[in-house]
N, C-alpha and C. Protein backbone atom coordinates (compact mmCIF):
# COMPACT_ATOMS: atom_id res chain seq x y z
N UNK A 1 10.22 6.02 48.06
CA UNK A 1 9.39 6.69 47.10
C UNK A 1 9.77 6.32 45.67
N UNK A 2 10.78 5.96 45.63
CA UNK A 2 11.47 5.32 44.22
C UNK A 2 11.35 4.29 44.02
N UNK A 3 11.04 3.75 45.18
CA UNK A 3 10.40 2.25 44.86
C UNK A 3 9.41 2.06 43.78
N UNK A 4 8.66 0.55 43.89
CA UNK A 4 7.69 -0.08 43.24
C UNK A 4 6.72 -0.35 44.53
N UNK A 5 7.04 0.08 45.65
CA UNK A 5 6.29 -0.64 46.50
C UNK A 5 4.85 0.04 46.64
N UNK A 6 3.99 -0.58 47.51
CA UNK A 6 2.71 0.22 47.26
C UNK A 6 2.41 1.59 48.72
N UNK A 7 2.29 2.79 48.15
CA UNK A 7 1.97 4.19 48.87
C UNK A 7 1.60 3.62 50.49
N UNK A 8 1.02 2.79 50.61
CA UNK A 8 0.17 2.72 52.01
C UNK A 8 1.80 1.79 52.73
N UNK A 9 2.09 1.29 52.48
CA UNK A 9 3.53 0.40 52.53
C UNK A 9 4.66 1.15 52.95
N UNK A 10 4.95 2.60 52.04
CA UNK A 10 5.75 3.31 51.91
C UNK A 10 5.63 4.04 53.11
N UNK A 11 4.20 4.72 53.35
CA UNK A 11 3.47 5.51 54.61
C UNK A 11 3.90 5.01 55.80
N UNK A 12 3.80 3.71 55.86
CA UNK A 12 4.02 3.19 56.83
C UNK A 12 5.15 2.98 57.49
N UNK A 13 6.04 2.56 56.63
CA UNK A 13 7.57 2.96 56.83
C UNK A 13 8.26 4.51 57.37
N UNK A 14 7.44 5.61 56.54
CA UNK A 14 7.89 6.58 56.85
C UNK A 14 7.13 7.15 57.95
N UNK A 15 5.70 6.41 58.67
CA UNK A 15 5.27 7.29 59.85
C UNK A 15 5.99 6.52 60.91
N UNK A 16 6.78 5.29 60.50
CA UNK A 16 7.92 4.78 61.70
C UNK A 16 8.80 5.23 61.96
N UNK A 17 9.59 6.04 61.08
CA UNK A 17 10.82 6.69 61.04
C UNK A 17 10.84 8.33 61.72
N UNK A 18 9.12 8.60 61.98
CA UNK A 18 8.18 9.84 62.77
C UNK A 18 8.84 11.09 60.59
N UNK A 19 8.39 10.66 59.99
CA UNK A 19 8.97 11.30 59.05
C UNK A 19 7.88 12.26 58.86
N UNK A 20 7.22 13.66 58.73
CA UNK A 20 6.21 14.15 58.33
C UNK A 20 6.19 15.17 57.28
N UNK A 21 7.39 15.06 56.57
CA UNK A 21 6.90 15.64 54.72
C UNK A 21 8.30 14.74 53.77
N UNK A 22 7.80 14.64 53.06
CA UNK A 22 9.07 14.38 52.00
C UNK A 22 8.94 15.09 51.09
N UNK A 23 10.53 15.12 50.29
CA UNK A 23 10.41 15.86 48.99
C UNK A 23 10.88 15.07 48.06
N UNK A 24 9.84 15.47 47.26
CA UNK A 24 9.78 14.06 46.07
C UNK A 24 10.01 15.12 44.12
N UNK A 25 11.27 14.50 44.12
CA UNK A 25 11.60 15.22 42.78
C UNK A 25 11.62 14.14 41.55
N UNK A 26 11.11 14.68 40.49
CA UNK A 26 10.30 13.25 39.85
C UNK A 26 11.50 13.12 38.43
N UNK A 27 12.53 14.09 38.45
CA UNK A 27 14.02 13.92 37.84
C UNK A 27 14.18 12.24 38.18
N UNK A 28 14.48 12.01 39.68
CA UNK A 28 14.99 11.03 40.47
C UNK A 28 14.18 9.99 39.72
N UNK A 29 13.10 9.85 39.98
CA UNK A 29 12.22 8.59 39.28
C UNK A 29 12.55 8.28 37.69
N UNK A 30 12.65 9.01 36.64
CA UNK A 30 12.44 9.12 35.12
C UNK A 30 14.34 8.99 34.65
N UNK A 31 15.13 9.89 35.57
CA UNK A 31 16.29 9.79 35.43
C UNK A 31 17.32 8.76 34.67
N UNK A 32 18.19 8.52 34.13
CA UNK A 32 18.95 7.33 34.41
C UNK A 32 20.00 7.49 33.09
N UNK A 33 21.66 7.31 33.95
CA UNK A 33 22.34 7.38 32.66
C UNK A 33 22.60 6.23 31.72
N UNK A 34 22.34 5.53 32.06
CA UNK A 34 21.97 4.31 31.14
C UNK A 34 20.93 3.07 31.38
N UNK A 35 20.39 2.22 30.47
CA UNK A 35 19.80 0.78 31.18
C UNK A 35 19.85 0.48 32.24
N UNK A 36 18.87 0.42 33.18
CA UNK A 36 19.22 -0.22 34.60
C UNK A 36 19.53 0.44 35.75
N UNK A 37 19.63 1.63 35.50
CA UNK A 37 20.52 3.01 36.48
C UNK A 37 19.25 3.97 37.36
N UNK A 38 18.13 3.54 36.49
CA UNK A 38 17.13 4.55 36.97
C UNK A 38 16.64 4.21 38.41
N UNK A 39 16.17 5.16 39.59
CA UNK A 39 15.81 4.27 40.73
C UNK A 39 15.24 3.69 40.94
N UNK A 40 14.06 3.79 40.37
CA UNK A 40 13.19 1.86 40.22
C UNK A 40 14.22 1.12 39.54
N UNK A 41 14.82 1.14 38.42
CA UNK A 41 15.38 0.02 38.49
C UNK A 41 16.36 -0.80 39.23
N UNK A 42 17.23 0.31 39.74
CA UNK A 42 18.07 -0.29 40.96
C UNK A 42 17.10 -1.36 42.16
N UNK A 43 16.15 -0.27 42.91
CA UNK A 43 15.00 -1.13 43.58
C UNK A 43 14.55 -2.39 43.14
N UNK A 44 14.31 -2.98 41.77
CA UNK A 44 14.21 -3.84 41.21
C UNK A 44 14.87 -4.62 41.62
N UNK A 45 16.33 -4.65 41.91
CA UNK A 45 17.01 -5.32 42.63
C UNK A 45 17.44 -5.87 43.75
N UNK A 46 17.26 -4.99 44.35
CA UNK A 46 16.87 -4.92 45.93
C UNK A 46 15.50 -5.46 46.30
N UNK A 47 14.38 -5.07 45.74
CA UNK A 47 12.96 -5.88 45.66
C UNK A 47 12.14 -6.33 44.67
N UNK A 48 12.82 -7.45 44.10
CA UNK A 48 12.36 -8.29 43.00
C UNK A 48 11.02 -8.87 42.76
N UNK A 49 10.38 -8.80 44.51
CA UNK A 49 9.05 -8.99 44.57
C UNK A 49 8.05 -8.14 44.00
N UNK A 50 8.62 -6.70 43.78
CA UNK A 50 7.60 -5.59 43.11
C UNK A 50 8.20 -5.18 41.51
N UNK A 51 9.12 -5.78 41.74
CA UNK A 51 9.85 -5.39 39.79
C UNK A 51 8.20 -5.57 38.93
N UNK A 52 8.13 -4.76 38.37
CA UNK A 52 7.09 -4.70 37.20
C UNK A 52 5.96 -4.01 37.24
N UNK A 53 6.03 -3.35 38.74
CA UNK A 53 4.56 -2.55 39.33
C UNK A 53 5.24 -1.17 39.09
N UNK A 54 4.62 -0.08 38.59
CA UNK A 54 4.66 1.17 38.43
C UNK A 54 5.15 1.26 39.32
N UNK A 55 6.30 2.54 39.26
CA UNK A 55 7.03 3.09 40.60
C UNK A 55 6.18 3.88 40.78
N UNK A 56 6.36 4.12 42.45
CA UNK A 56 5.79 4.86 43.38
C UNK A 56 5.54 6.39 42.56
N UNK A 57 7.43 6.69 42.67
CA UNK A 57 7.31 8.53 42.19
C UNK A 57 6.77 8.73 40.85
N UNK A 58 6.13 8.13 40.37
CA UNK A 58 5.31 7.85 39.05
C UNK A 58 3.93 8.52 39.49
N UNK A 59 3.23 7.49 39.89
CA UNK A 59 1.83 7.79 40.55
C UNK A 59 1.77 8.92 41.66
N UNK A 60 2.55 9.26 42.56
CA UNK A 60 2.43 10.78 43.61
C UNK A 60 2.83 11.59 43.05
N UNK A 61 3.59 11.77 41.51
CA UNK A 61 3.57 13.17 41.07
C UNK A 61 2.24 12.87 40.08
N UNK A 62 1.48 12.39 40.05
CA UNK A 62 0.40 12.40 39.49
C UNK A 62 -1.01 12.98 40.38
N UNK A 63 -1.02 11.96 41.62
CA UNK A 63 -1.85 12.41 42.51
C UNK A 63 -1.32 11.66 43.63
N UNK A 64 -0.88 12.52 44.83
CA UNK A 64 -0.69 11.83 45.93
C UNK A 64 -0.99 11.08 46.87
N UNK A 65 -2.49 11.70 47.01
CA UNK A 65 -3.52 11.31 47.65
C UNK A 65 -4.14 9.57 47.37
N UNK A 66 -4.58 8.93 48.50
CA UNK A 66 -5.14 9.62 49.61
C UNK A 66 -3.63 9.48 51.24
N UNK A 67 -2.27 8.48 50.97
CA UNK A 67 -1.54 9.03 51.98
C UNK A 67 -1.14 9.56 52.15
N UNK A 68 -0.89 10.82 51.30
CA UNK A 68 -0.08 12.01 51.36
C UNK A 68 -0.79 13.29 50.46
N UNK A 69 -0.72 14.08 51.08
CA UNK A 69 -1.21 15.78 51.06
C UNK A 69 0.11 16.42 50.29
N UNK A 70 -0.24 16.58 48.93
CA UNK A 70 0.97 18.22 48.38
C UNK A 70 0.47 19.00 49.10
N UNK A 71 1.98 19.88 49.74
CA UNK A 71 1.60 21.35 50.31
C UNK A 71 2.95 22.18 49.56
N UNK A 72 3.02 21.72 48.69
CA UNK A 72 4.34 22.72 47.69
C UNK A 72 4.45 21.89 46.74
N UNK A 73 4.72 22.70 45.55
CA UNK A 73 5.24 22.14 43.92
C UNK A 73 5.31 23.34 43.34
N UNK A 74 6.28 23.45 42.45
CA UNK A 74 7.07 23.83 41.48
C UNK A 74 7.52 22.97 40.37
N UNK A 75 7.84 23.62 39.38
CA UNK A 75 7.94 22.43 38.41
C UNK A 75 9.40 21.42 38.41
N UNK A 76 9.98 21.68 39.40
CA UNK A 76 11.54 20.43 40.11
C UNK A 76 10.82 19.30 41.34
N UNK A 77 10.27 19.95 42.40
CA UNK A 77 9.79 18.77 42.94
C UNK A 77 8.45 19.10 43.76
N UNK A 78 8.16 18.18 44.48
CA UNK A 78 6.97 18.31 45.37
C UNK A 78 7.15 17.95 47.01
N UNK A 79 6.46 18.51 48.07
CA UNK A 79 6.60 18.53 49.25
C UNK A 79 5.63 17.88 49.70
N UNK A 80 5.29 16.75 49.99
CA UNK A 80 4.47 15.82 50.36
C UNK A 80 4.34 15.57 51.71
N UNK A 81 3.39 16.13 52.49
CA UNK A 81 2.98 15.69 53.97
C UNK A 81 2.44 14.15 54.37
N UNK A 82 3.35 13.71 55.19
CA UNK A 82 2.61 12.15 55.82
C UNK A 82 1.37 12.45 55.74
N UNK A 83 0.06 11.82 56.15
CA UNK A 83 -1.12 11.48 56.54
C UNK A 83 -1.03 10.26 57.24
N UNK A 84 -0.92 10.69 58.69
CA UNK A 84 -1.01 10.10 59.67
C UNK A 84 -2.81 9.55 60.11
N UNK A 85 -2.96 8.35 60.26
CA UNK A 85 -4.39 8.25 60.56
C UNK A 85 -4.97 7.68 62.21
């Protein structure tokens, strides 16, 4: 979810793992104690192929949909249901 990778990508990974909610706290995404520290940017490293594409926890605390359903938020994080198809 901290990735750069793309939602349908991510889905897919996590309906392999049988995963059916995550919690997605958007601290984690924006975070970082210095240059380079934040979790996209780490990912950046690990997947150099998506360095430069909006991170994921960017866009699902915006709107989740359409692979994932909010069924909880508060203003720390959000509870995001798979959408299994």
């Amino acid at each position: 979810m901290y990735s750069r990778k793309a939602a349908e990508e991510v889905k897919r990974e996590l309906i392999k793992l049988q995963v059916n909610y995550y919690i997605l706290e958007e601290s984690w995404c924006i975070r970082r104690s210095k240059p380079g520290c934040s979790m996209p940017e780490i990912w950046d490293v690990e997947d150099p192929a998506n360095a430069g594409k909006p991170p994921l926890c960017n866009l699902l605390v915006k709107d989740s949909k359409p692979h994932f359903t909010t069924v909880f938020q508060n203003s720390v994080y959000k509870v995001l249901e798979v959408i299994e198809e």
